[in-house]
Protein backbone atom coordinates (compact mmCIF):
# COMPACT_ATOMS: atom_id res chain seq x y z
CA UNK A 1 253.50 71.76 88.22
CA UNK A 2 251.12 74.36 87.35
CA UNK A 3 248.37 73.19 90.18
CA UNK A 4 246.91 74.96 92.88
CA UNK A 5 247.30 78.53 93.62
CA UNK A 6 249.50 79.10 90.95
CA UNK A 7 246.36 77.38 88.30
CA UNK A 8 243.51 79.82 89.58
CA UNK A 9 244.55 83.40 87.48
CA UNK A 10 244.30 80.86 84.26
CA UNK A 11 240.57 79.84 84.93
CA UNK A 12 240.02 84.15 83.50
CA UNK A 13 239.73 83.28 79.84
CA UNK A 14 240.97 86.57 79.45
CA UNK A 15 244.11 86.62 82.09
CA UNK A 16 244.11 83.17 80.17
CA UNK A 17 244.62 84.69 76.57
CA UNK A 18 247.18 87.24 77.88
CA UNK A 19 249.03 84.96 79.02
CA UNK A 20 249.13 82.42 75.99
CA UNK A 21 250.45 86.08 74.16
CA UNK A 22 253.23 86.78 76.30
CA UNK A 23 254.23 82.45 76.26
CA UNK A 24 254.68 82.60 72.38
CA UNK A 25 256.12 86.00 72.14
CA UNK A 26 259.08 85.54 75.08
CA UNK A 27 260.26 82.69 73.09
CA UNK A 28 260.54 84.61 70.35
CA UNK A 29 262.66 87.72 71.83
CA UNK A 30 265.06 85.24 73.39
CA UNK A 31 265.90 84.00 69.61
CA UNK A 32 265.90 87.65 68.62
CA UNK A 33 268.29 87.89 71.31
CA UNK A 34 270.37 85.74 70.50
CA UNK A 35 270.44 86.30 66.99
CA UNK A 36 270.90 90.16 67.39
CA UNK A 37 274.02 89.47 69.17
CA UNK A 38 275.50 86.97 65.98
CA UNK A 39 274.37 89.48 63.97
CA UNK A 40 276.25 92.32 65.05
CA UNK A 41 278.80 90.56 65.94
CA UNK A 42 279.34 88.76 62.30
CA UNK A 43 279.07 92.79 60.85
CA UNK A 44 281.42 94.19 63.58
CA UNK A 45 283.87 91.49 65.36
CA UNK A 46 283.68 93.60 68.28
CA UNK A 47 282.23 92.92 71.53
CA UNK A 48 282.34 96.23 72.29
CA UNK A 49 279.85 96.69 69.80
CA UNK A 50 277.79 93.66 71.44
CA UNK A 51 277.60 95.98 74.34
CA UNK A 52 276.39 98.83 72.57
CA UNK A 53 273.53 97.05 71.27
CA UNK A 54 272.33 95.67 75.24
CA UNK A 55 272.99 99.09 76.94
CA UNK A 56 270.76 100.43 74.20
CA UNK A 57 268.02 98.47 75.84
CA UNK A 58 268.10 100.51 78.83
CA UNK A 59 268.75 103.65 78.06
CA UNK A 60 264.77 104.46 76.74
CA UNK A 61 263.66 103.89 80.25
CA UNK A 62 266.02 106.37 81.84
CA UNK A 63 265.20 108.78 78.98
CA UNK A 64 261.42 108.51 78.35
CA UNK A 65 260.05 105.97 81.26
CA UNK A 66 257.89 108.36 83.23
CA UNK A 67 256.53 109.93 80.24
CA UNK A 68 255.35 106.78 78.37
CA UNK A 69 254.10 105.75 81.96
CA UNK A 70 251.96 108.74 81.65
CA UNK A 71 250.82 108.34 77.91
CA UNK A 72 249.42 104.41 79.75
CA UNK A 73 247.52 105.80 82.85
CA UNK A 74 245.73 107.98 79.20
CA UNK A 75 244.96 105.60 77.04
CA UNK A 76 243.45 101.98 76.78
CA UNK A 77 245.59 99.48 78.10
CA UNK A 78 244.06 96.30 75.85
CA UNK A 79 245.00 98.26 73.12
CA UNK A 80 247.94 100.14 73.96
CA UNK A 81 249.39 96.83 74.10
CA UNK A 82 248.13 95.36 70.72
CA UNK A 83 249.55 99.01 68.91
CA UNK A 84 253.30 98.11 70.47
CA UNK A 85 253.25 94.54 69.13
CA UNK A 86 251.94 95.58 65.91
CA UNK A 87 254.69 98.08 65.81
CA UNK A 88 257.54 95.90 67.65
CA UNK A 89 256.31 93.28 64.93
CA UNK A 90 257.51 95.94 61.77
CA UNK A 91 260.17 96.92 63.69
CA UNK A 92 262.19 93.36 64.16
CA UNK A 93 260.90 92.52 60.98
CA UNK A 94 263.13 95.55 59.39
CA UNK A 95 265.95 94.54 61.15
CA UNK A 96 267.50 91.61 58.55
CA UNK A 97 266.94 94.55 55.67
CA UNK A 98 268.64 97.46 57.53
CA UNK A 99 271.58 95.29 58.73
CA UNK A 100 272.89 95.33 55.22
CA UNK A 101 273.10 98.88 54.72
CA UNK A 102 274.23 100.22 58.19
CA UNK A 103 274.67 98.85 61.69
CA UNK A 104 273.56 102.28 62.96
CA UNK A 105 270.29 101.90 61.48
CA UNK A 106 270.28 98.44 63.47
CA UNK A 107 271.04 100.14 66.58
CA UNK A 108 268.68 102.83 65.47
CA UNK A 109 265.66 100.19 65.50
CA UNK A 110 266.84 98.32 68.65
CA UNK A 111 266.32 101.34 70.39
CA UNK A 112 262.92 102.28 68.91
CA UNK A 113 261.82 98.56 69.72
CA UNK A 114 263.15 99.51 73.27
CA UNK A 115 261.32 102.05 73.49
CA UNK A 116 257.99 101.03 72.28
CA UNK A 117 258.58 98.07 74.81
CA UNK A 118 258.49 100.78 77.71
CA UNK A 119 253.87 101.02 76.64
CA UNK A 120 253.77 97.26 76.70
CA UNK A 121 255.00 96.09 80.03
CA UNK A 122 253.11 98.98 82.37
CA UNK A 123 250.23 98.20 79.81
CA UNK A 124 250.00 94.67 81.00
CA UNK A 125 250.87 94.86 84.68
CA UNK A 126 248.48 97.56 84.33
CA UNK A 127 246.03 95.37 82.81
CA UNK A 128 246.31 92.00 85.24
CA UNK A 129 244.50 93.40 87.98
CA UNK A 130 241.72 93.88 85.69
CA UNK A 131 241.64 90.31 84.45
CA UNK A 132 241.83 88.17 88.12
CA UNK A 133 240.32 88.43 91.02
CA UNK A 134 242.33 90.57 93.94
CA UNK A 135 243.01 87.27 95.85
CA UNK A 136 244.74 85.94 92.57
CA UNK A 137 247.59 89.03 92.04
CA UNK A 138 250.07 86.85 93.20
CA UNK A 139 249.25 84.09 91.79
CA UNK A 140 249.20 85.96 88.43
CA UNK A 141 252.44 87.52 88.78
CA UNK A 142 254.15 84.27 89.65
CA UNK A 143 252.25 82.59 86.89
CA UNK A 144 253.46 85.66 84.35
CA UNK A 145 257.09 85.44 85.67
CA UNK A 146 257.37 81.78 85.37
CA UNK A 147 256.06 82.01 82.15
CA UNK A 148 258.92 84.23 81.12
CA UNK A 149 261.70 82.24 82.69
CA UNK A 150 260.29 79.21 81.50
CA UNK A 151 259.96 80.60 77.81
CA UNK A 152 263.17 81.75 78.07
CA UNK A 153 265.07 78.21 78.39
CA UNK A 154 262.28 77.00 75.48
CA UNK A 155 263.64 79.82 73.12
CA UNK A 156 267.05 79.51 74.23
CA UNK A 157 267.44 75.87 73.08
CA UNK A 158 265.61 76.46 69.94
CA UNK A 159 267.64 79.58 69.63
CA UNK A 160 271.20 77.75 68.87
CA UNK A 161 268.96 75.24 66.26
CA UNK A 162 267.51 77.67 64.50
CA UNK A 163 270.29 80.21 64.10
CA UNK A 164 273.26 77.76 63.35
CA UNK A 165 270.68 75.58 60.86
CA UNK A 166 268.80 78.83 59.02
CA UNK A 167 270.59 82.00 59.98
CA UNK A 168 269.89 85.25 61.61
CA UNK A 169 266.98 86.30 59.06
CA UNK A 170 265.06 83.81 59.55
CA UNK A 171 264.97 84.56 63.52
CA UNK A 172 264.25 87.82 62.94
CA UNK A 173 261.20 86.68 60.91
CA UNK A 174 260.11 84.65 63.98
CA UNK A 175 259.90 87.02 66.39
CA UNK A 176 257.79 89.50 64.65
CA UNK A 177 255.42 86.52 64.30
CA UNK A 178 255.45 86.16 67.74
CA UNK A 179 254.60 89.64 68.58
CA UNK A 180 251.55 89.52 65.89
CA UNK A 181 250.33 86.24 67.64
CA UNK A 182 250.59 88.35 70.92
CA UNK A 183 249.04 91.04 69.45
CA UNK A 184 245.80 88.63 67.99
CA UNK A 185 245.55 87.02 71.87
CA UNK A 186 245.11 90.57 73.39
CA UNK A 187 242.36 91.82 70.89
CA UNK A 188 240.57 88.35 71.99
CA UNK A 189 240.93 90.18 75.39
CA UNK A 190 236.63 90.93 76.41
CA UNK A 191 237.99 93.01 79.32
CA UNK A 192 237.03 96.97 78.04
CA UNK A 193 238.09 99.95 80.24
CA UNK A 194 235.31 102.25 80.38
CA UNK A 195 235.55 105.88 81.58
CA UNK A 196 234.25 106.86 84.57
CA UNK A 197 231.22 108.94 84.71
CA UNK A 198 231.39 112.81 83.79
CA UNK A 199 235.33 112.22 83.89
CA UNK A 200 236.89 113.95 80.79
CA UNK A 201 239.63 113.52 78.52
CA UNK A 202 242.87 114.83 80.02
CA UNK A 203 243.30 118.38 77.63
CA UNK A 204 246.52 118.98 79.95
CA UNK A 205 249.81 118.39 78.94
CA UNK A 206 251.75 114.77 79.40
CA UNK A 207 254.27 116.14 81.63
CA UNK A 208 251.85 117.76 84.24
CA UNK A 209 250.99 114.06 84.47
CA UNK A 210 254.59 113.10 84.78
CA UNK A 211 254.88 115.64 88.27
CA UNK A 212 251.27 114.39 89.33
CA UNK A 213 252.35 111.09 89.18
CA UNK A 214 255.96 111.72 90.92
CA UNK A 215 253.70 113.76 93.64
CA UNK A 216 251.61 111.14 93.78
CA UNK A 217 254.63 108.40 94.61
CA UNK A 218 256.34 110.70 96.81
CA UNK A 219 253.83 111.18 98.95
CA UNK A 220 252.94 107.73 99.08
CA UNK A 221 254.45 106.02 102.24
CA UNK A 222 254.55 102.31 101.26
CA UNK A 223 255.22 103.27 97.57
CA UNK A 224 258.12 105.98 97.93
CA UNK A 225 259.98 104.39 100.62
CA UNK A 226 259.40 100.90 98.33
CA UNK A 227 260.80 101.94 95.23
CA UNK A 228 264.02 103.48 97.16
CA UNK A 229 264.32 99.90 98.45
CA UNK A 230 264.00 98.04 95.32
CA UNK A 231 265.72 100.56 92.87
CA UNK A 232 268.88 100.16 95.17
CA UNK A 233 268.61 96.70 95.61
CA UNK A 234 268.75 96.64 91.52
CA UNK A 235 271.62 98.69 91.40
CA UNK A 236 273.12 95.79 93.94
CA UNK A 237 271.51 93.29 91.74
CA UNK A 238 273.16 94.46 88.38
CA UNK A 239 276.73 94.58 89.74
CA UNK A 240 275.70 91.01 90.93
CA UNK A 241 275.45 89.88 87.09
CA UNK A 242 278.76 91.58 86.10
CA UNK A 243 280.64 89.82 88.58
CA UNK A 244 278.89 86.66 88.20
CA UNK A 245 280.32 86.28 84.26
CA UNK A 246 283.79 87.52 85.48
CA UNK A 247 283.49 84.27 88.22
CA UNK A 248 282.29 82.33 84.90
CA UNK A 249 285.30 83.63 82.74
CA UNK A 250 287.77 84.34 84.76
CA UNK A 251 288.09 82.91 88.61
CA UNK A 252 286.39 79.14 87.01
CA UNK A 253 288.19 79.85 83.54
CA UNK A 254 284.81 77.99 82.39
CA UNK A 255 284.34 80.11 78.86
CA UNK A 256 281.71 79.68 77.25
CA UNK A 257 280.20 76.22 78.60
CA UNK A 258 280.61 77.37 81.88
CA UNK A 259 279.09 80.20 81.57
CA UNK A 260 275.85 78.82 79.93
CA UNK A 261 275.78 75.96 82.53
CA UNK A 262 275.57 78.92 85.31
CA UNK A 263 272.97 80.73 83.42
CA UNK A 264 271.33 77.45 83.07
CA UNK A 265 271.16 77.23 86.69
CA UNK A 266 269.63 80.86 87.82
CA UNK A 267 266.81 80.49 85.14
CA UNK A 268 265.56 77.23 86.70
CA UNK A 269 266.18 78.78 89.90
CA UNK A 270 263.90 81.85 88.49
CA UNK A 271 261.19 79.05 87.76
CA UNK A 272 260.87 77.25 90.73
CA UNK A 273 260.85 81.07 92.71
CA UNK A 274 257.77 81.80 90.04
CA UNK A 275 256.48 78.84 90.80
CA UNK A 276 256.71 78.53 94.82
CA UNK A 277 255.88 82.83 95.77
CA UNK A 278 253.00 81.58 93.42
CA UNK A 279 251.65 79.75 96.42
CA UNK A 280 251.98 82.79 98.77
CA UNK A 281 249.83 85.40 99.57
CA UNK A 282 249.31 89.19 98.64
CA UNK A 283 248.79 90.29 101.96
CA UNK A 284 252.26 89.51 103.04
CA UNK A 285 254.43 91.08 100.10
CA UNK A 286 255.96 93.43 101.33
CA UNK A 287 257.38 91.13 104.04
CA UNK A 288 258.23 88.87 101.59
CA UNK A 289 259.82 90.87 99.22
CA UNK A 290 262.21 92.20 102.07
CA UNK A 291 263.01 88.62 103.17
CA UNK A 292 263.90 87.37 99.75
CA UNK A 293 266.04 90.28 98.87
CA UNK A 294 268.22 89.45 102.51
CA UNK A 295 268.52 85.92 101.66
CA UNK A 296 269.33 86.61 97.79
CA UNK A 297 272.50 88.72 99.52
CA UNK A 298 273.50 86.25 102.19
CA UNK A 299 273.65 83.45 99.27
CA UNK A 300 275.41 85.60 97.27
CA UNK A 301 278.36 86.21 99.82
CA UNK A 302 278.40 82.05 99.72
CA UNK A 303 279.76 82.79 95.53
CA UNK A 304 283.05 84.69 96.68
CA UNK A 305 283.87 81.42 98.49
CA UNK A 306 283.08 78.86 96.05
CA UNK A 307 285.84 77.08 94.16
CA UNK A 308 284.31 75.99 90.82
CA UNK A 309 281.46 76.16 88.52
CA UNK A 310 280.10 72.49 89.78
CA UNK A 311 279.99 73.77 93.23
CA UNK A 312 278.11 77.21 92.58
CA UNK A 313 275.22 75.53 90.55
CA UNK A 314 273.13 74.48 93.39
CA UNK A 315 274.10 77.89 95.17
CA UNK A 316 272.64 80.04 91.71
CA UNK A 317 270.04 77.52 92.08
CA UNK A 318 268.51 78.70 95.18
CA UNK A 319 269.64 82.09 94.44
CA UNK A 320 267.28 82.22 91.52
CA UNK A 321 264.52 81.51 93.71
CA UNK A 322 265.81 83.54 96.42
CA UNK A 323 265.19 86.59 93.13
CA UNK A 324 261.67 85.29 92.60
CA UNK A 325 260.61 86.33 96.08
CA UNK A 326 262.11 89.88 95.98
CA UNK A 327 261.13 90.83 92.04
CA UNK A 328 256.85 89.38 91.62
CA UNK A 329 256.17 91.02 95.21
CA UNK A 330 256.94 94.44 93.95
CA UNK A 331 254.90 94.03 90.92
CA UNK A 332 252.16 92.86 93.16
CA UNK A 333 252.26 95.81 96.11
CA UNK A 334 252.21 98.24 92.84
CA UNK A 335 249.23 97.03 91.04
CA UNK A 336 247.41 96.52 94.90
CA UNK A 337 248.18 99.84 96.43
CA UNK A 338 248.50 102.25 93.94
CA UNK A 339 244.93 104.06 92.31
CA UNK A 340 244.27 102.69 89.28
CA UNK A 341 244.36 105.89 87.54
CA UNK A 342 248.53 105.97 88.37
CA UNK A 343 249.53 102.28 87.83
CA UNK A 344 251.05 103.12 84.69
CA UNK A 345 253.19 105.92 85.71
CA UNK A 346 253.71 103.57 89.37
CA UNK A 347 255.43 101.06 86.72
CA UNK A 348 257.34 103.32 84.82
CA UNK A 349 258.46 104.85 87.96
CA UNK A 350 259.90 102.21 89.02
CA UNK A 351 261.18 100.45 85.94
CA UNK A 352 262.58 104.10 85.02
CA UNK A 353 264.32 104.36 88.36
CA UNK A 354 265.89 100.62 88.89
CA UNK A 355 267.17 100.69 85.31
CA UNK A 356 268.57 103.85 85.68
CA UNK A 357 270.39 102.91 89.07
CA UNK A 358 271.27 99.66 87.39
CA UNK A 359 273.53 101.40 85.24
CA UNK A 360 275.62 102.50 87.96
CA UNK A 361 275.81 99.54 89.79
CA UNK A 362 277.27 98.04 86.53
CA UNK A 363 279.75 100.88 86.26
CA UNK A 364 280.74 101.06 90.15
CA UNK A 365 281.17 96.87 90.10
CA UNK A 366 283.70 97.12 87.34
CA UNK A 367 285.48 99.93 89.53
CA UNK A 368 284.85 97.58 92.65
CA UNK A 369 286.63 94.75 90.76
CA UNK A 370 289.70 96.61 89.52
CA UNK A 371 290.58 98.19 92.85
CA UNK A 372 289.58 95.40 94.99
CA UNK A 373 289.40 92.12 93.57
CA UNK A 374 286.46 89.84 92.76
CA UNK A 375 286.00 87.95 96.38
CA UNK A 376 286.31 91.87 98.24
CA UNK A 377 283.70 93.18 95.71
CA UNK A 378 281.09 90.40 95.75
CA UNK A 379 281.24 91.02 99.85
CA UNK A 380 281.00 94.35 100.05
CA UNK A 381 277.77 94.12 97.51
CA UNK A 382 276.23 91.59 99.18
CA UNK A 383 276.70 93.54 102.31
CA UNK A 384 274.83 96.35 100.76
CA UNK A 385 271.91 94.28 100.05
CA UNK A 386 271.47 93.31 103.67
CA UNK A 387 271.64 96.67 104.80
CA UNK A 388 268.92 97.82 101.74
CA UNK A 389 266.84 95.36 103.36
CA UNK A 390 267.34 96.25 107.17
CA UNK A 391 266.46 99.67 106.40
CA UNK A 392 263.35 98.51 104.47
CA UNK A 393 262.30 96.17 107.32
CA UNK A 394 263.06 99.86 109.52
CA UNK A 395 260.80 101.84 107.73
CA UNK A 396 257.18 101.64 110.10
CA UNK A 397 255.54 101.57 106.54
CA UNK A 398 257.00 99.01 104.96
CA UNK A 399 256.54 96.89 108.03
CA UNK A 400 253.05 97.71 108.42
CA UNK A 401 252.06 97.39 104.68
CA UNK A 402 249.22 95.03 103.95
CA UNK A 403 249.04 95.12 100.21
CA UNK A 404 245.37 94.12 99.07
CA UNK A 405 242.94 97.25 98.82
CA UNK A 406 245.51 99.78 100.24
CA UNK A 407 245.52 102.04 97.47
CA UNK A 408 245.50 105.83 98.97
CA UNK A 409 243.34 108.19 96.69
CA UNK A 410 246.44 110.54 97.72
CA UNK A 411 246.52 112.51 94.03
């Protein structure tokens, strides 16, 4: 499954240990997942409360994504990354202790692992480019993103085991393990960053390097117009997962089962995508990423039509890789055309800037939903998608963008 193209990135010992890190530790957050929901849930009896505790997983990015982008582009990547595990690893290790004095203080450490997560993951896409050869990018972005989906169904079936059998604690325990066996992979990393000749430590302050950075995007064809593209695609994408569990609960009446069964179905779908766009190539990603996102929204219009959970399955399916080919591209075009002396605060940007938009495409599909019905809301959504992507494929530098050695010294 793991042959050709998609096999090359692993035959870097050290793309190879990074990526044996991030295997064990995603397996771990899912069960942290899964039992920080039971857990505050079993203190609270309130979903409401359940919803708290997600939204508080976005709301570092909005708040503090550019800046920790900048603190990246500073400092080591290798071990940027090994101080957040080490630091994620005392954090969800505190959690089981905290719980039983306040729930606060658990929402108070969900948001500081939150926010330490916002150094990791610019860190490492940071980092890959570093590890493989240019030719492999997309190879090793497919190969990190099926890793992810496919750790995801691993630690969501051990998950309900573990949990039911041992409890929350226990979970809790698990996951900081998995960040310290993350963090032990990544010092095995031989890859050093080295500073370049004469260069010297930045003395300004962190948010001159926010605006340089922001310049820096801005004036950036491929990259400005790019991140407009994808961050309101996301905001598209996000009301697509709030009406997708109000299909699952409400129009199927499918509770629970039905709902997992559906989820079931995207994150295969999001592993055969990782897998397949693992075969393309980097030259063509911009292309591709405009391509998947239209077909993503054509699919989607199918799911105001469908009558029941049995017949949407193979339509999430192919919607999940439909996803694969609009999310690894971006992730690719950044790390290709963007100096490497901005591909942290290039991350952040756009993690900072989909995340925040993401919010209010949650917010306006529950208005959507209310004052027009599920079917009317899914088509008007999936209408904006298509026209995201026709004014993507519009933009003369989107359409011209050959991602592999573009990056424009444009600081």
């Amino acid at each position: 499954m793991l042959g050709g193209r998609l096999a090359e990135p692993l035959r870097s010992r050290d793309y190879r240990r990074l990526w044996l890190g991030q295997l064990v530790s995603v397996i771990g957050d899912k069960v942290d997942q899964i039992a920080l929901g039971i857990l505050v849930y079993e203190a609270t009896g309130s979903g409401l409360q359940m919803g708290i505790t997600l939204a508080l997983s976005m709301l570092p990015s909005a708040l503090f994504g550019m800046v920790a982008g900048a603190y990246v582009d500073r400092f080591d990547k290798r071990r940027t990354m090994i101080v957040a595990d080490l630091l994620r690893a005392l954090l969800v290790l505190s959690v089981p202790f905290v719980a039983e004095y306040s729930i606060v203080a658990v929402y108070a450490v969900a948001l500081l692992v939150a926010t330490v997560s916002l150094f990791f993951e610019p860190a490492k896409l940071s980092l890959i480019p570093k590890l493989v050869d240019e030719e492999q990018l997309m190879a090793a972005n497919s190969l990190d993103n099926a890793t992810v989906s496919a750790a995801e169904l691993a630690g969501l079936a051990f998950a309900a085991g573990l949990v039911v059998s041992m409890g929350t604690r226990l979970a809790f325990f698990l996951d900081s393990a998995t960040f310290l066996v993350s963090a032990l992979f990544i010092l095995g990393i031989g890859y050093r960053e080295t500073r370049q000749t004469g260069e010297a430590a930045p003395t300004r302050g962190v948010w001159a390097d926010v605006v340089e950075g922001t310049r820096y995007i801005w004036r950036h064809d491929v990259l400005r117009d790019l991140l407009l593209v994808y961050s309101a695609a996301m905001a598209a994408v996000a009301a697509a997962v709030l009406f997708f569990y109000v299909l699952a609960l409400q129009k199927f009446d499918a509770g629970a089962p039905g709902l997992a069964i559906m989820d079931g179905a995207i994150t295969v779908g999001l592993l055969l995508g990782s897998i397949l766009i693992g075969r393309t190539r980097a030259a063509g990603a911009v292309r591709t990423l405009l391509g998947g996102l239209a077909v993503f929204a054509g699919l989607y219009w199918l799911l105001a039509v469908v009558p029941t959970v049995a017949w949407s399955i193979p339509l999430l399916l192919v919607m999940g890789v439909a996803n694969m080919f609009f999310y690894v591209p971006m992730s690719t075009v950044l790390q290709t055309m963007t100096v490497p002396s901005m591909t942290g605060r290039a991350f952040a940007a756009k993690q900072t800037l989909s995340r925040t938009l993401s919010v209010g495409g949650y917010l306006a599909a529950g208005a959507l939903t209310e004052k027009l019905g599920l079917q009317t809301s899914i088509i008007l959504v999936s209408g904006f998608m298509v026209t995201v992507a026709a004014i993507g494929w519009l933009r003369p530098a989107l359409r011209r963008a050959v991602p592999l050695s573009g990056a424009l010294d444009l600081q």
